[in-house]
Protein backbone atom coordinates (compact mmCIF):
# COMPACT_ATOMS: atom_id res chain seq x y z
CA UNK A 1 0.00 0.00 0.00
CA UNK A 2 1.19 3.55 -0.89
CA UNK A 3 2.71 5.33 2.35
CA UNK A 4 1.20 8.59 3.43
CA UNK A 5 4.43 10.28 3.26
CA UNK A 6 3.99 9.84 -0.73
CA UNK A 7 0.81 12.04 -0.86
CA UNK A 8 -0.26 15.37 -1.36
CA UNK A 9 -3.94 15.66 -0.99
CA UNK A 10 -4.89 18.47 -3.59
CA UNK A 11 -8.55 20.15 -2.79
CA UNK A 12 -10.04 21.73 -5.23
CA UNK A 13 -12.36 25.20 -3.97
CA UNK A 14 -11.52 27.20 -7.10
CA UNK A 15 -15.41 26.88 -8.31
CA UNK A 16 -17.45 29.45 -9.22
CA UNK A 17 -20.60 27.37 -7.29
CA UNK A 18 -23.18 29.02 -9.82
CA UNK A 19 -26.12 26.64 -8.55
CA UNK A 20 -25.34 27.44 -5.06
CA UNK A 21 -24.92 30.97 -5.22
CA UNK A 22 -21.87 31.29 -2.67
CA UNK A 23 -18.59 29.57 -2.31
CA UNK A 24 -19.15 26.25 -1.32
CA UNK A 25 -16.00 25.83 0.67
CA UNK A 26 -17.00 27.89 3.11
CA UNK A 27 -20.82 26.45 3.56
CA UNK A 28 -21.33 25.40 7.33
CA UNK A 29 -22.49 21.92 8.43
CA UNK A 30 -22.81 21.53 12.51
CA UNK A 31 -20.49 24.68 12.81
CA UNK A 32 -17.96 23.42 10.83
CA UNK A 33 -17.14 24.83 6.79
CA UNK A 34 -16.90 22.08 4.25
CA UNK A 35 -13.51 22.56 3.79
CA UNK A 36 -12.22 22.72 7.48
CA UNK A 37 -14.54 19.15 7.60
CA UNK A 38 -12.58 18.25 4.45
CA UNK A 39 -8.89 19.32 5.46
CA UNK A 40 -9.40 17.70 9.19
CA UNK A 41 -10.23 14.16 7.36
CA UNK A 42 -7.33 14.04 5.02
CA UNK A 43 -4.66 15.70 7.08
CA UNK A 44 -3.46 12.22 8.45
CA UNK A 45 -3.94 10.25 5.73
CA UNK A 46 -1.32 12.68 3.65
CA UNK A 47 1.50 14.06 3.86
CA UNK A 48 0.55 17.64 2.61
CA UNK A 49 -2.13 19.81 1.67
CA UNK A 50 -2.43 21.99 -1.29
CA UNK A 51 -5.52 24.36 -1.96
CA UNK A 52 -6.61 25.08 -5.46
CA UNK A 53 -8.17 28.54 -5.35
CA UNK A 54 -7.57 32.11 -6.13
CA UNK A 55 -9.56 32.94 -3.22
CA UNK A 56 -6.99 34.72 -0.34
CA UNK A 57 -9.99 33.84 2.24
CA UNK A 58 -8.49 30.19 2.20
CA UNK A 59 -5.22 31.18 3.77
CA UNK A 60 -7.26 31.03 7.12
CA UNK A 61 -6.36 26.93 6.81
CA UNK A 62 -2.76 27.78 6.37
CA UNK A 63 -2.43 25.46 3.93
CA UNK A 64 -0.22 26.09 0.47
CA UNK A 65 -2.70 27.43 -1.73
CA UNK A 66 -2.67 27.99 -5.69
CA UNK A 67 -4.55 29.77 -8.09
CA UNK A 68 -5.50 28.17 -11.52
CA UNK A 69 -2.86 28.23 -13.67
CA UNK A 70 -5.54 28.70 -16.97
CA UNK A 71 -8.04 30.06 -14.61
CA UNK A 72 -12.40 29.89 -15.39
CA UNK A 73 -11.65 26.23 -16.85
CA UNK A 74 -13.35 24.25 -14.44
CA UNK A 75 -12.03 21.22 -12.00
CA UNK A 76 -10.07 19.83 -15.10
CA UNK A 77 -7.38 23.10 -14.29
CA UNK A 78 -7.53 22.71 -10.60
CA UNK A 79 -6.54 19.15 -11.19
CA UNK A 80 -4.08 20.57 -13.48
CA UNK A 81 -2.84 23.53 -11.43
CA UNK A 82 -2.83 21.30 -8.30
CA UNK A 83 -0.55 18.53 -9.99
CA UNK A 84 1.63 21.00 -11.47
CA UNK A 85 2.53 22.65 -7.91
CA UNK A 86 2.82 19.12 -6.07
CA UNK A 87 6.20 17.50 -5.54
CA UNK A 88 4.15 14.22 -4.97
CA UNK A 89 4.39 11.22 -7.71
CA UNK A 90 0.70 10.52 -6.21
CA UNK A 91 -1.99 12.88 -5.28
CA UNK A 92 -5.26 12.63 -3.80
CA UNK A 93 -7.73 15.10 -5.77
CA UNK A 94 -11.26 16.20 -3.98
CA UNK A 95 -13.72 18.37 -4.61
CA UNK A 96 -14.79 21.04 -1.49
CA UNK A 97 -18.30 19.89 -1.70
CA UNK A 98 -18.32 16.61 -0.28
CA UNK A 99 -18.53 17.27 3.36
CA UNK A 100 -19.30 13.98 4.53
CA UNK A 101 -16.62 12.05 2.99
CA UNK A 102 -14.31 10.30 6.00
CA UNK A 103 -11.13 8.53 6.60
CA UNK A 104 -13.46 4.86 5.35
CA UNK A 105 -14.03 6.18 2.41
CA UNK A 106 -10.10 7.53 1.48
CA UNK A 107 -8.52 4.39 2.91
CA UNK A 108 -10.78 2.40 0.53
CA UNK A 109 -9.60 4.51 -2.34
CA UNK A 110 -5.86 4.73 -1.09
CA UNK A 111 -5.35 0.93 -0.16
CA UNK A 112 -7.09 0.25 -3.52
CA UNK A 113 -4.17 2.44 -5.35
CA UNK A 114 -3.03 0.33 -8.26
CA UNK A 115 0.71 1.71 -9.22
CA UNK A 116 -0.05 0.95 -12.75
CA UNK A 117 -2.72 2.64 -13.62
CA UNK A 118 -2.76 6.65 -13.84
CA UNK A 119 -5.83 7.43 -11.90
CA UNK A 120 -7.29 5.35 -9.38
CA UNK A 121 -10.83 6.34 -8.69
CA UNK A 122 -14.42 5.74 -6.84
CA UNK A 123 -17.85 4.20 -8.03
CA UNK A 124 -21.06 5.45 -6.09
CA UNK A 125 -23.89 4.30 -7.23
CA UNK A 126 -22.61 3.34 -11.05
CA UNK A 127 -21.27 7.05 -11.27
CA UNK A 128 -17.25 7.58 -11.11
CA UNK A 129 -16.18 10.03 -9.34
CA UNK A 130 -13.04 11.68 -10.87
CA UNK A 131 -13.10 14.34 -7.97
CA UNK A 132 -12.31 11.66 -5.69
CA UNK A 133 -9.77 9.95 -7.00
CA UNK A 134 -5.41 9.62 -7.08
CA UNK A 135 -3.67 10.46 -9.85
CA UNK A 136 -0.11 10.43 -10.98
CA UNK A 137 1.59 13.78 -11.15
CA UNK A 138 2.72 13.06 -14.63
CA UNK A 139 -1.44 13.22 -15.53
CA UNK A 140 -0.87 17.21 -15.67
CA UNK A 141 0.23 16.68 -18.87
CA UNK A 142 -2.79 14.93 -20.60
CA UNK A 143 -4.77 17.40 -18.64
CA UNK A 144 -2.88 20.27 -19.81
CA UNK A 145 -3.39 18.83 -23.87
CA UNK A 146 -7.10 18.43 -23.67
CA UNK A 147 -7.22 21.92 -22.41
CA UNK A 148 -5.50 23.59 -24.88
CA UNK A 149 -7.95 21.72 -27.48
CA UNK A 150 -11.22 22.82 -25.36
CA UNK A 151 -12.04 20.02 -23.70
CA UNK A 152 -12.98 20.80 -20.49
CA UNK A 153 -15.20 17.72 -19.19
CA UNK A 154 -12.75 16.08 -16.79
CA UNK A 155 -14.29 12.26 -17.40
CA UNK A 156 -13.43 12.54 -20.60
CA UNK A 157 -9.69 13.17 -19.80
CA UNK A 158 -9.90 10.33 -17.55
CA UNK A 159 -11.40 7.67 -20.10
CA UNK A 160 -7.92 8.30 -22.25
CA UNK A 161 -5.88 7.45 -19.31
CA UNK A 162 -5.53 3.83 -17.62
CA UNK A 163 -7.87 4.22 -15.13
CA UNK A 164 -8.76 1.86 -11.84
CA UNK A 165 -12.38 2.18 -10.99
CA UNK A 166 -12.96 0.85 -7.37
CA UNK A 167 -16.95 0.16 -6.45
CA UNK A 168 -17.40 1.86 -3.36
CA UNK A 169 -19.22 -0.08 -0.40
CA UNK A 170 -23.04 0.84 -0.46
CA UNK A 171 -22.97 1.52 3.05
CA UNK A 172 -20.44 4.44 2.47
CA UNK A 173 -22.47 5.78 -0.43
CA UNK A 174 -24.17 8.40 1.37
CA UNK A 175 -20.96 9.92 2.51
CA UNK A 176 -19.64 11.31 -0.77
CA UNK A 177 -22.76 13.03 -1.65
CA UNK A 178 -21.45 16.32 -3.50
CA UNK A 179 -23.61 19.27 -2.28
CA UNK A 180 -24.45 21.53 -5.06
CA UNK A 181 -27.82 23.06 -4.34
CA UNK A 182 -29.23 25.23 -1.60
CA UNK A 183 -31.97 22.34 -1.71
CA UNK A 184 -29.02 19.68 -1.18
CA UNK A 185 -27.51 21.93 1.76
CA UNK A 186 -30.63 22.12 3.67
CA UNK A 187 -31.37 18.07 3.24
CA UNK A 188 -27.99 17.63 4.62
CA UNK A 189 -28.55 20.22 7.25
CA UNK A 190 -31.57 18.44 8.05
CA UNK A 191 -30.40 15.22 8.27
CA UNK A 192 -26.91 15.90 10.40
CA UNK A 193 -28.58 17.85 12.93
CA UNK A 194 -26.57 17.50 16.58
């Protein structure tokens, strides 16, 4: 199994959160911001942190943060910034909008990391999820290419690489629930009362 000293988690909060209307890094569940929730679940499972946002107001988690490198391209160029800046041959990529995910869910993912391939990623519910997922350092550069053509949609990028696809457990299913609506905040609100 890959050693935690080998990765650099890279978060991605560089969105412009159009269906939420605010930046979703900074949405509150039980007190907490998604990604101080986010940051305090991967912190011991790497072995540093790198924040992929222009936004100065993530400094507060004084952790290294970038801005997009081709910036208003979507999570394709945060995965591209973030893999550009890290000194990591692996990297653990997640979105700030999955506040639930925990250290079951990344240890599934991480002691599932196939050395072959150049992304190993999750299944939920017979949808991949390419925002939770590890990838190679030296996938910048395929990202980088499909940019520069226009392609933006980050699963395509993915299909072209050798990908592992790992079926997540059902019972873990509900925690990497990406929260893009006010609708979806206030279920999740509602249902993680204290």
């Amino acid at each position: 199994m890959i050693q935690k000293k080998d990765i650099t988690a890279i978060v991605l909060a560089g969105g412009k959160s159009s269906r939420m209307g605010a930046d979703k890094g900074f949405l509150e569940l039980n007190g907490r911001s998604f990604m101080a929730r986010i940051i305090e679940t991967v912190e011991p499972l790497v072995n540093r942190i790198i924040v992929v946002s222009s936004d100065s107001n993530y400094d507060v988690f004084n952790k290294k943060r970038v801005a997009d490198i081709i910036p208003n391209s979507g999570p394709l160029a945060g995965i591209f910034s973030g893999l550009f800046y890290s000194e990591s041959e692996v990297n653990l990529v997640l979105s700030c909008d999955v506040p639930l995910i925990n250290e079951a869910v990344l240890n599934t993912l991480i002691e599932g990391y196939d050395a072959e391939s150049d992304v190993t990623q999750l299944q939920s519910r017979g949808k991949t999820m390419p925002l939770i997922a590890l990838y190679k350092k030296h996938c910048m550069h395929p990202c980088l290419a499909s940019l520069k053509m226009g392609e933006r949609r980050l699963t395509k990028v993915v299909e072209q690489m050798k990908t592992k696809t790992i079926i997540l457990d059902s019972n873990l299913e509900p925690l990497v629930r990406n929260i893009n609506t006010v609708d979806e905040l206030k279920e999740i609100r509602h249902e993680f009362k204290n």
